[in-house]
PDB file of N, CA and C in Angstrom:
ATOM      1  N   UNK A   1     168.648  16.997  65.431  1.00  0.00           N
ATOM      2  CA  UNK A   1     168.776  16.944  63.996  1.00  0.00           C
ATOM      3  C   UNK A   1     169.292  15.559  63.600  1.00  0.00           C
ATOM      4  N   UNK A   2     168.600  14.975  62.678  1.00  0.00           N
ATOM      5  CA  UNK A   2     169.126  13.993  62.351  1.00  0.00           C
ATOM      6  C   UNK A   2     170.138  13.671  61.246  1.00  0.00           C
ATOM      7  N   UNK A   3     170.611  12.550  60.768  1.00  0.00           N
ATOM      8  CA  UNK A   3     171.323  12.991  59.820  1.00  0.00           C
ATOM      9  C   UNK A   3     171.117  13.228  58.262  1.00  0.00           C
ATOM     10  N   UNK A   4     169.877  13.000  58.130  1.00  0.00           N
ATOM     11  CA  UNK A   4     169.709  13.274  56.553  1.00  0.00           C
ATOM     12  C   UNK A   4     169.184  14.616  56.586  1.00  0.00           C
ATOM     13  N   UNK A   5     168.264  15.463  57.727  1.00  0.00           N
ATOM     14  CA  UNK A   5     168.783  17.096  57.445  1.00  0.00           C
ATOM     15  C   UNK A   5     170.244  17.670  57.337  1.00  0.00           C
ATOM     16  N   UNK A   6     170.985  17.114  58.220  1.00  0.00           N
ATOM     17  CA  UNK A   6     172.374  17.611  58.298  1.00  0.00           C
ATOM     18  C   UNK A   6     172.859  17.380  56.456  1.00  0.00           C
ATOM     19  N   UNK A   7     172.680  16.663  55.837  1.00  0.00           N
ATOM     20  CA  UNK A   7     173.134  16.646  54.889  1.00  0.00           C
ATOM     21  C   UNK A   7     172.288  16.948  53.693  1.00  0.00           C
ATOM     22  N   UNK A   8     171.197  16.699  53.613  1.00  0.00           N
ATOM     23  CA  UNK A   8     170.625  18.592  53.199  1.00  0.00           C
ATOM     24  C   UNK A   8     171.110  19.724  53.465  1.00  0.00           C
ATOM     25  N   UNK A   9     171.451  20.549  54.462  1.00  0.00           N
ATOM     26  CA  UNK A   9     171.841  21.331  54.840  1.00  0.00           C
ATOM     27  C   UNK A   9     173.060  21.588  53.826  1.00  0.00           C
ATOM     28  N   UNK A  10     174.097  20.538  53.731  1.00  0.00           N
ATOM     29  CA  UNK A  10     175.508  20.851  53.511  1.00  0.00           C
ATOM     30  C   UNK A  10     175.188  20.606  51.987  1.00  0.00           C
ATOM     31  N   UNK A  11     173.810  20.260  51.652  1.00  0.00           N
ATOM     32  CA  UNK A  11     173.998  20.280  49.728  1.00  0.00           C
ATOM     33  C   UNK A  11     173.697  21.275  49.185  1.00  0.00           C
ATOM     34  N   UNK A  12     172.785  22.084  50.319  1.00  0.00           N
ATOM     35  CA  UNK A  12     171.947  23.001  49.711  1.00  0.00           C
ATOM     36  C   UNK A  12     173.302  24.421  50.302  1.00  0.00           C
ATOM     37  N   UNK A  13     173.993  24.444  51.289  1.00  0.00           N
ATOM     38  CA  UNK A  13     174.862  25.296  51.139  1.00  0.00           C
ATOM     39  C   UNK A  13     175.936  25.340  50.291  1.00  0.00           C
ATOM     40  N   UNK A  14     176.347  24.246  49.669  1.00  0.00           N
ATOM     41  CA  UNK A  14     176.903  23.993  48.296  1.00  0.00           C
ATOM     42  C   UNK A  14     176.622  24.576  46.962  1.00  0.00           C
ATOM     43  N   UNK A  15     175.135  24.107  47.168  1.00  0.00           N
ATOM     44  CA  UNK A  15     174.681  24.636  46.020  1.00  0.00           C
ATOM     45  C   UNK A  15     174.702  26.079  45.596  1.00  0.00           C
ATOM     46  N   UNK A  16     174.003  26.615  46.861  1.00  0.00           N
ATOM     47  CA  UNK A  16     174.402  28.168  46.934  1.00  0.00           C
ATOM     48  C   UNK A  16     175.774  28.676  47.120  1.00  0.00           C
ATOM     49  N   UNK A  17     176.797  27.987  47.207  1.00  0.00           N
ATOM     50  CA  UNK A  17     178.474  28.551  46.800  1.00  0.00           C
ATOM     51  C   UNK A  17     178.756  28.514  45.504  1.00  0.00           C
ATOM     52  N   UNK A  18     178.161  27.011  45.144  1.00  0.00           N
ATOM     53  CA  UNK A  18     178.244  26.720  43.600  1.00  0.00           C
ATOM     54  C   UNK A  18     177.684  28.180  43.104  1.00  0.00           C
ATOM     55  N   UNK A  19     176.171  28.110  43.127  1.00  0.00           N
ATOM     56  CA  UNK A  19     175.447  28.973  42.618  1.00  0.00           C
ATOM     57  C   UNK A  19     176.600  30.175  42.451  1.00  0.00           C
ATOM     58  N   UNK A  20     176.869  31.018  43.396  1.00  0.00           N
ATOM     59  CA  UNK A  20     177.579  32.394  43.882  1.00  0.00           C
ATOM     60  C   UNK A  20     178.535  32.534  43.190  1.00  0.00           C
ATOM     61  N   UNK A  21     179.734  31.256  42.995  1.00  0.00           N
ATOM     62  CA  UNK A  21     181.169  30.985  42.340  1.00  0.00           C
ATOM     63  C   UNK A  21     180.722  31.384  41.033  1.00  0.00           C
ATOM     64  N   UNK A  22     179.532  30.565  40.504  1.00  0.00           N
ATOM     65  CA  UNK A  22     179.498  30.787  38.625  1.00  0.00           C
ATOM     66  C   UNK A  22     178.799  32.365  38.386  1.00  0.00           C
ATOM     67  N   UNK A  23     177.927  33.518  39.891  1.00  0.00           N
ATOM     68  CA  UNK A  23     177.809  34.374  39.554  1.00  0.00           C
ATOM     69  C   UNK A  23     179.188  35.670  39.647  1.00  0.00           C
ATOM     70  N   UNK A  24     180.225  35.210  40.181  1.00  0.00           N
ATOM     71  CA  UNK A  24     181.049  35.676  40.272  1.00  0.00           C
ATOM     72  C   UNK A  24     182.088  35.677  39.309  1.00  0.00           C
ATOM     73  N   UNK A  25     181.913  34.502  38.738  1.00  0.00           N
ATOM     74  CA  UNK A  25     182.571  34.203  37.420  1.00  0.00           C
ATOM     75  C   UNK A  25     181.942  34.497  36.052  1.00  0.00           C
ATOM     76  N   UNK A  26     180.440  34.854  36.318  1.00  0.00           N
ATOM     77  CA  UNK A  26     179.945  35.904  34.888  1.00  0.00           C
ATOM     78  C   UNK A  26     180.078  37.176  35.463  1.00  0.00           C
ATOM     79  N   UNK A  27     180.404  37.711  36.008  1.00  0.00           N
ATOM     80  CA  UNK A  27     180.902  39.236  36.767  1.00  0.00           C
ATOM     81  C   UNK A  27     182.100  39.447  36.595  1.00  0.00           C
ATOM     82  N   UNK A  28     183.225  38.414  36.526  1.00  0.00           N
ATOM     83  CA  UNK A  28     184.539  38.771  36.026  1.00  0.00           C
ATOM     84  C   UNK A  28     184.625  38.638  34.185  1.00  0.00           C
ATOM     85  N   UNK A  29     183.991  37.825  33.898  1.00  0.00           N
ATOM     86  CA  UNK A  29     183.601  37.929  32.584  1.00  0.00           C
ATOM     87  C   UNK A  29     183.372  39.099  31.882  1.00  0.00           C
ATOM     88  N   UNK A  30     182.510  39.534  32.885  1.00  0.00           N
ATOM     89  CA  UNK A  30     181.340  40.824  31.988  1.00  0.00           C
ATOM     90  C   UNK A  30     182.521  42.081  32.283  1.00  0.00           C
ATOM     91  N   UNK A  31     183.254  42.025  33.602  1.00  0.00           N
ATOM     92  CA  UNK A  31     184.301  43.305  33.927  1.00  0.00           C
ATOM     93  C   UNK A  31     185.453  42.998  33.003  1.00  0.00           C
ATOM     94  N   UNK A  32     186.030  42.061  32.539  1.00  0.00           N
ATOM     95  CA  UNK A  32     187.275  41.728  31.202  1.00  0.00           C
ATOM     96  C   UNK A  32     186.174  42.219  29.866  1.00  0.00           C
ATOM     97  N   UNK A  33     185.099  42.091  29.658  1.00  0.00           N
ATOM     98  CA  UNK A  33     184.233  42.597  28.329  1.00  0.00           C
ATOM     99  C   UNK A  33     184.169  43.982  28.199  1.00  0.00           C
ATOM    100  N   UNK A  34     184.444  44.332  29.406  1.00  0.00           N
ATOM    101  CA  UNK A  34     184.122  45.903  29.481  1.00  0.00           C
ATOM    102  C   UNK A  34     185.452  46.587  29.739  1.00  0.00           C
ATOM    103  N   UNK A  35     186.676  45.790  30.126  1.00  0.00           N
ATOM    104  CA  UNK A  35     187.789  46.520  30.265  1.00  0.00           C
ATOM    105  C   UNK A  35     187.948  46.238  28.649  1.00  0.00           C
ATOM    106  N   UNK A  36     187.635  45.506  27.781  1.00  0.00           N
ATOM    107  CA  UNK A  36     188.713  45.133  26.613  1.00  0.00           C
ATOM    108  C   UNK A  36     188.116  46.541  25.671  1.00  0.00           C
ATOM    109  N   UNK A  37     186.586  46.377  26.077  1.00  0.00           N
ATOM    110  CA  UNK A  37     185.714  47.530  25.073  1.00  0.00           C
ATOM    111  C   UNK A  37     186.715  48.791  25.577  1.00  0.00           C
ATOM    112  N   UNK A  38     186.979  49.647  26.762  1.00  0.00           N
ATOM    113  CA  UNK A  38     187.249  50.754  26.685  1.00  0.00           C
ATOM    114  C   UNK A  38     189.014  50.711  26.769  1.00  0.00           C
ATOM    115  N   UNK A  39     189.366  49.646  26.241  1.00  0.00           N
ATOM    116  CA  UNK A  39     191.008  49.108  25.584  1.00  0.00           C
ATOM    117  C   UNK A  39     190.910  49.736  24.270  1.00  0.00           C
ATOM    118  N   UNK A  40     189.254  49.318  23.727  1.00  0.00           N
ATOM    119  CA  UNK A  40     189.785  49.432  22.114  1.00  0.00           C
ATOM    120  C   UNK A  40     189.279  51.098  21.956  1.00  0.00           C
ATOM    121  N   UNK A  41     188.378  51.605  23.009  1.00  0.00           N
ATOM    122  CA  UNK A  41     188.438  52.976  23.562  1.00  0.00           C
ATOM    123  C   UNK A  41     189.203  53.803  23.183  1.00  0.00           C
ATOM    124  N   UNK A  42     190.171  53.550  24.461  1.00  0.00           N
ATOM    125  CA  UNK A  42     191.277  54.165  24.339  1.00  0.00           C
ATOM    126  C   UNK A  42     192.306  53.887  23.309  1.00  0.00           C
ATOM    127  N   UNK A  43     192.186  53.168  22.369  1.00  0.00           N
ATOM    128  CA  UNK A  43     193.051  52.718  21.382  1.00  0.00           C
ATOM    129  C   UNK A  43     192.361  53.414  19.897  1.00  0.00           C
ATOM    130  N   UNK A  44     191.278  53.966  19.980  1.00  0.00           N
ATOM    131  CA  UNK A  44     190.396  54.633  19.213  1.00  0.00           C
ATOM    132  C   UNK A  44     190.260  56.095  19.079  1.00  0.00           C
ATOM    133  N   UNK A  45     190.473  56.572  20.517  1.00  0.00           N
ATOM    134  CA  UNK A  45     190.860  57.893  21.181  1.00  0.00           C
ATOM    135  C   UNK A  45     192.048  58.757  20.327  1.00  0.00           C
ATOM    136  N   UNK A  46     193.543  57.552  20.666  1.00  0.00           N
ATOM    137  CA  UNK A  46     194.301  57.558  20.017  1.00  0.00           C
ATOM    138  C   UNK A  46     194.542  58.325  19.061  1.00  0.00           C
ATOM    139  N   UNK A  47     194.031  57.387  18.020  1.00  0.00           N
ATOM    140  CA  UNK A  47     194.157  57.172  16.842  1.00  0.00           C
ATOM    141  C   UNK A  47     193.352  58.004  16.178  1.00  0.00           C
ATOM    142  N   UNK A  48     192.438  58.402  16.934  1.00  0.00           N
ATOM    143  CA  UNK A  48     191.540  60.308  16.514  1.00  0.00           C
ATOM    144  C   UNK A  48     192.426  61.625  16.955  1.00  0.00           C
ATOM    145  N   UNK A  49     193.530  61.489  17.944  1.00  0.00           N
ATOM    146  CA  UNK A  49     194.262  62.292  18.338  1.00  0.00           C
ATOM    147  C   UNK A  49     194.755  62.769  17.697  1.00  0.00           C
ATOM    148  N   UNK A  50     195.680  61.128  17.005  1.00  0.00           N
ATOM    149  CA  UNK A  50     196.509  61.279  15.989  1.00  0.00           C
ATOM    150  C   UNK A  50     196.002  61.920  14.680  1.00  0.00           C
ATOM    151  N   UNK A  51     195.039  61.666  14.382  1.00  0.00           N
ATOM    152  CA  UNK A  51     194.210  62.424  13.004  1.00  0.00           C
ATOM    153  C   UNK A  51     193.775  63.618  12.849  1.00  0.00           C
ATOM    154  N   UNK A  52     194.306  64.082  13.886  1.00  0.00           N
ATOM    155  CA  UNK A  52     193.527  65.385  14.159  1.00  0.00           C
ATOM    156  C   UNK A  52     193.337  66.627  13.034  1.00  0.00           C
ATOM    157  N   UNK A  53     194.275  66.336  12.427  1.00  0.00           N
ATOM    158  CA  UNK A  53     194.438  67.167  11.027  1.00  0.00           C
ATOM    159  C   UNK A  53     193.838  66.996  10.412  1.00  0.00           C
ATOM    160  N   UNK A  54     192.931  66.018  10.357  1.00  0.00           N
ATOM    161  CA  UNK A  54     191.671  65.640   9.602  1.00  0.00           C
ATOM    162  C   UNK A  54     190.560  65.547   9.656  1.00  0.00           C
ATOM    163  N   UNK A  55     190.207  66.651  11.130  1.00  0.00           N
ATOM    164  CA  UNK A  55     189.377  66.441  11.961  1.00  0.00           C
ATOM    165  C   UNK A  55     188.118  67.046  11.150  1.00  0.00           C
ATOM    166  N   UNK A  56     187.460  67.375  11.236  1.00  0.00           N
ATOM    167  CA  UNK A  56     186.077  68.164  10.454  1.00  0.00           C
ATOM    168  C   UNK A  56     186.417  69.510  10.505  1.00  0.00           C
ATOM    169  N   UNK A  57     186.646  70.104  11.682  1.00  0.00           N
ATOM    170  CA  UNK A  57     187.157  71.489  11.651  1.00  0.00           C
ATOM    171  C   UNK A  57     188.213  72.025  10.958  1.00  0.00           C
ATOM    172  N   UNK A  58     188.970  70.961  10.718  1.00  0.00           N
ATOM    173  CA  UNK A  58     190.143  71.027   9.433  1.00  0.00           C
ATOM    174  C   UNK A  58     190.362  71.139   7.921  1.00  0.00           C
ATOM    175  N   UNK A  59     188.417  70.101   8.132  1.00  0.00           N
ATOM    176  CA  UNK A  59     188.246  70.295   6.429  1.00  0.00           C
ATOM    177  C   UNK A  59     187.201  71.332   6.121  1.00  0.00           C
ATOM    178  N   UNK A  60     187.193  72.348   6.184  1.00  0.00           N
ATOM    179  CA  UNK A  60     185.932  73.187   6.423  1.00  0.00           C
ATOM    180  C   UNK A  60     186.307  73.679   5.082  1.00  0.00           C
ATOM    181  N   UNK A  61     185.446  73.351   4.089  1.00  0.00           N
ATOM    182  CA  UNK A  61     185.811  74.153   2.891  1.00  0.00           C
ATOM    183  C   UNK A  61     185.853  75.284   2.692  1.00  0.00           C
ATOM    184  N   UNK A  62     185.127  75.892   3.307  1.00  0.00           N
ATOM    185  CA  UNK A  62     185.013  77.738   3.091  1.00  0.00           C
ATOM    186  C   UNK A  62     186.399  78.368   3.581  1.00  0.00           C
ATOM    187  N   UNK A  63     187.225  77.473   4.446  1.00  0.00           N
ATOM    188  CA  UNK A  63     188.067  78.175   4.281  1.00  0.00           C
ATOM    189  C   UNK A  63     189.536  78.593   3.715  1.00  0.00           C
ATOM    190  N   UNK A  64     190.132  79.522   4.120  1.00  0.00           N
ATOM    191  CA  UNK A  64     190.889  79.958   2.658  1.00  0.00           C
ATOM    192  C   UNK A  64     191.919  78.955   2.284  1.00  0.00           C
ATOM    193  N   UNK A  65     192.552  78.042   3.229  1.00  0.00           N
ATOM    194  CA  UNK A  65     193.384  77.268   3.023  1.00  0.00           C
ATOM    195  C   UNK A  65     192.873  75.583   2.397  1.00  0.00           C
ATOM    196  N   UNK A  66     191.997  75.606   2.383  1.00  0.00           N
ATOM    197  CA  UNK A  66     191.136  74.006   1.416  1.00  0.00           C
ATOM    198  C   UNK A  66     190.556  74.607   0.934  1.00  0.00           C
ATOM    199  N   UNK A  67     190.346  76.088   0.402  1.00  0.00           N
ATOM    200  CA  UNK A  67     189.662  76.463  -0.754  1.00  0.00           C
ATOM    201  C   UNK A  67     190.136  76.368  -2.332  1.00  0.00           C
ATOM    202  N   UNK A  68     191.441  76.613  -2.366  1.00  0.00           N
ATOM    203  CA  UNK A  68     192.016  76.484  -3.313  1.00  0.00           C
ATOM    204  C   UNK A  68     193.209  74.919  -3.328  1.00  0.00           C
ATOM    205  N   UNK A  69     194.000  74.702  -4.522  1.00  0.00           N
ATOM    206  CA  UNK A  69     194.835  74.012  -4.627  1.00  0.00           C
ATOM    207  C   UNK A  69     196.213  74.652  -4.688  1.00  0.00           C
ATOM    208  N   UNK A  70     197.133  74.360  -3.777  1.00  0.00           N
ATOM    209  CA  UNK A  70     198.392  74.870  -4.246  1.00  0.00           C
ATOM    210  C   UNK A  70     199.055  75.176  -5.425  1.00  0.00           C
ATOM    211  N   UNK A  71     200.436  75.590  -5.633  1.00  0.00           N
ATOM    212  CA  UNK A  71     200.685  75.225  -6.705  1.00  0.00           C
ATOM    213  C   UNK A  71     201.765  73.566  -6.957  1.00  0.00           C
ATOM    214  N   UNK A  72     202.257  74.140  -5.877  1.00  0.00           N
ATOM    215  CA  UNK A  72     202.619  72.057  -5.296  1.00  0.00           C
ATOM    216  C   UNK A  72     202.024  71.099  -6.288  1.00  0.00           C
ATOM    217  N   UNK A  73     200.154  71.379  -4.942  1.00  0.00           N
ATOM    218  CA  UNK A  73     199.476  70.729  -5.406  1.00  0.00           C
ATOM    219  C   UNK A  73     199.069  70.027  -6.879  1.00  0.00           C
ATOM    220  N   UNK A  74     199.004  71.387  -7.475  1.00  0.00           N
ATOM    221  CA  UNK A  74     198.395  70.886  -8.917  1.00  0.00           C
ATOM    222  C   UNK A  74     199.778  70.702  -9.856  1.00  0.00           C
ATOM    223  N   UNK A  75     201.078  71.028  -9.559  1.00  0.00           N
ATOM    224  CA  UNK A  75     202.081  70.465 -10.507  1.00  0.00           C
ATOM    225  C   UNK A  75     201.847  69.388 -10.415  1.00  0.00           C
ATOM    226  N   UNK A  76     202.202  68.851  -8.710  1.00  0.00           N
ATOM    227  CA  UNK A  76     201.786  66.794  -8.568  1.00  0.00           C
ATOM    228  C   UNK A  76     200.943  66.329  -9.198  1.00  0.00           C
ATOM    229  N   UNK A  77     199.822  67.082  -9.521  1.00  0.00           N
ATOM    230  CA  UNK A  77     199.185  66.774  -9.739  1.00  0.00           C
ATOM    231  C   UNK A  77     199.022  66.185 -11.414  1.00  0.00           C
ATOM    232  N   UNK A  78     199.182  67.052 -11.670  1.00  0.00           N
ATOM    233  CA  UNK A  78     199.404  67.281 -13.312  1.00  0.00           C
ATOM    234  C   UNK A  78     200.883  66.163 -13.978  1.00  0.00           C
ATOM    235  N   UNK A  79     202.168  66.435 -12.902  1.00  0.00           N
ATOM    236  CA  UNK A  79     203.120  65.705 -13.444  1.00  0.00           C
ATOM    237  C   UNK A  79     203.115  64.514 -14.107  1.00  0.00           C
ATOM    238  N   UNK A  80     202.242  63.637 -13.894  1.00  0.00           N
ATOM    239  CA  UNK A  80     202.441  62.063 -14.370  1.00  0.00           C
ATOM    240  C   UNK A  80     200.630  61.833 -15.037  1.00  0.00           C
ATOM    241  N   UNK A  81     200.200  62.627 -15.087  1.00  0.00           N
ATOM    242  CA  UNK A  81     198.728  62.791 -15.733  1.00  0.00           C
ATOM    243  C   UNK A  81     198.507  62.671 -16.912  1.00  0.00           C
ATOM    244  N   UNK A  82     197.582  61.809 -17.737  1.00  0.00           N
ATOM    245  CA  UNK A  82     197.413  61.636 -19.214  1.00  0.00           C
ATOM    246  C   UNK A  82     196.902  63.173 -19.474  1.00  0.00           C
ATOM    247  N   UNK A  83     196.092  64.194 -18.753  1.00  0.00           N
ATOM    248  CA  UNK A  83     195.697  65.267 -19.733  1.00  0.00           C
ATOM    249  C   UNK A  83     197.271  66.173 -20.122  1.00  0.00           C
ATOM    250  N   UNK A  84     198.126  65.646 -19.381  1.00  0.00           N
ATOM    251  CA  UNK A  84     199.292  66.971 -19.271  1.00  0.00           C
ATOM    252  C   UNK A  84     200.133  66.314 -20.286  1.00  0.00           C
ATOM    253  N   UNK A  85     200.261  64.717 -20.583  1.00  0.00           N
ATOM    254  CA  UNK A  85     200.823  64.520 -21.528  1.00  0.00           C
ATOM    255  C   UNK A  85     199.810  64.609 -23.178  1.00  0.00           C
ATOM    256  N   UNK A  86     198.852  64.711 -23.213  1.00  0.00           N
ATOM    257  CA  UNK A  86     198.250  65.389 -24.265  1.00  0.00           C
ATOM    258  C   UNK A  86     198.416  66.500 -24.889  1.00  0.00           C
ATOM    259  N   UNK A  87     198.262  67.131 -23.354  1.00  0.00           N
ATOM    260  CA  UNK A  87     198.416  68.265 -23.802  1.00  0.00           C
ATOM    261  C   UNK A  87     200.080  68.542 -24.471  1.00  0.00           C
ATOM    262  N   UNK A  88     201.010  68.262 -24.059  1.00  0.00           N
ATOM    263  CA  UNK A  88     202.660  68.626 -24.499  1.00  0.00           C
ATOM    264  C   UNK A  88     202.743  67.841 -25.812  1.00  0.00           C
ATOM    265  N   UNK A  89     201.873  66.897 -26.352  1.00  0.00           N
ATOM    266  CA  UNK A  89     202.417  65.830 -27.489  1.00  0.00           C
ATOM    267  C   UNK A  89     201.253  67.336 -28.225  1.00  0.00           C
ATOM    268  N   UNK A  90     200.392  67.659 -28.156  1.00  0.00           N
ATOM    269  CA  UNK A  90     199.328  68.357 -29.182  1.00  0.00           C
ATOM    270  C   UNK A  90     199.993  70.115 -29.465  1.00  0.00           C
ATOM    271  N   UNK A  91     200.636  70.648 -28.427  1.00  0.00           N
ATOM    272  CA  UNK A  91     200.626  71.583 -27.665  1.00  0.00           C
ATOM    273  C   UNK A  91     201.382  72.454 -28.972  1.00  0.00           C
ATOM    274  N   UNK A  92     202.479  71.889 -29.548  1.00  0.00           N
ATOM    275  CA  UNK A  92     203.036  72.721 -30.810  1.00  0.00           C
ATOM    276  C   UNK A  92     202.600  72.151 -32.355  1.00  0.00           C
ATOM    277  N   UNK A  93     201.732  71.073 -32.343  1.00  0.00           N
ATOM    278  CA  UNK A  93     200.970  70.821 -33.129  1.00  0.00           C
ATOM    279  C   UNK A  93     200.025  71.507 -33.734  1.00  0.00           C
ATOM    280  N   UNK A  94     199.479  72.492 -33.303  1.00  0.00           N
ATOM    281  CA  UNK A  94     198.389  73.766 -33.806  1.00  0.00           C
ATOM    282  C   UNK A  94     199.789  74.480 -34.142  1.00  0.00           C
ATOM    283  N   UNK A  95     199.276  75.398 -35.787  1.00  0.00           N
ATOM    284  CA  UNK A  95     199.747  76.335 -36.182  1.00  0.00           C
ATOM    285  C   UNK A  95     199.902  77.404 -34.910  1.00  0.00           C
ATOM    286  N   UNK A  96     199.020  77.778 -34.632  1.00  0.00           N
ATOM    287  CA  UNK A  96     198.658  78.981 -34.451  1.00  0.00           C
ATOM    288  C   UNK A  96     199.168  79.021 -32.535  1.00  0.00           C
ATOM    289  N   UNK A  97     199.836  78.393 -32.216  1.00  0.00           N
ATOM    290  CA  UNK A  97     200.608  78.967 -30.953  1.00  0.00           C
ATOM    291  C   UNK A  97     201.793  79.908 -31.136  1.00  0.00           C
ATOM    292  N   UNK A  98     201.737  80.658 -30.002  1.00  0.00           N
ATOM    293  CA  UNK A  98     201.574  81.805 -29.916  1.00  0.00           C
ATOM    294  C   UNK A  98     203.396  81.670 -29.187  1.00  0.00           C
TER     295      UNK A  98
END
């Protein structure tokens, strides 16, 4: 062997480390892309756990408890409301209450 194969040899096994190093380094790339995705996963998971009270099966209108409004509900509701203050400024204003 002479020496300008010998050093072919050692460019072209270079090259192919080179080559290997930068496929190893889009492989750690692509495995941090895919740990961060099932980061925000599990950070998504979470945060549906946590909601659970709000889940679809929770809001099922038909049934008896989101069918109606409390009475809670509709005092809050009513308390700070322009129809409820209408109504109390009009309310002994008609003769005819009762």
């Amino acid at each position: 062997m002479n020496r300008l194969e010998m050093i072919k040899k050692i460019a072209e096994k270079k090259n192919e480390e080179k080559s290997f190093q930068e496929t190893i380094r889009a492989l750690d790339a692509r495995k941090a892309a895919i740990k961060e995705e099932v980061k925000l996963h599990k950070k998504l998971t979470k945060s549906v756990k946590k909601a659970g009270h709000q889940s679809v099966g929770n809001l099922d209108l038909n049934a008896p408890e989101n069918m109606y409004y409390s009475d809670k509900d509709t005092a809050r509701f009513l308390e700070n409301s322009e129809i409820m203050d209408a109504y109390n400024a009009n309310k002994f204003s008609d003769g005819d209450w009762n």
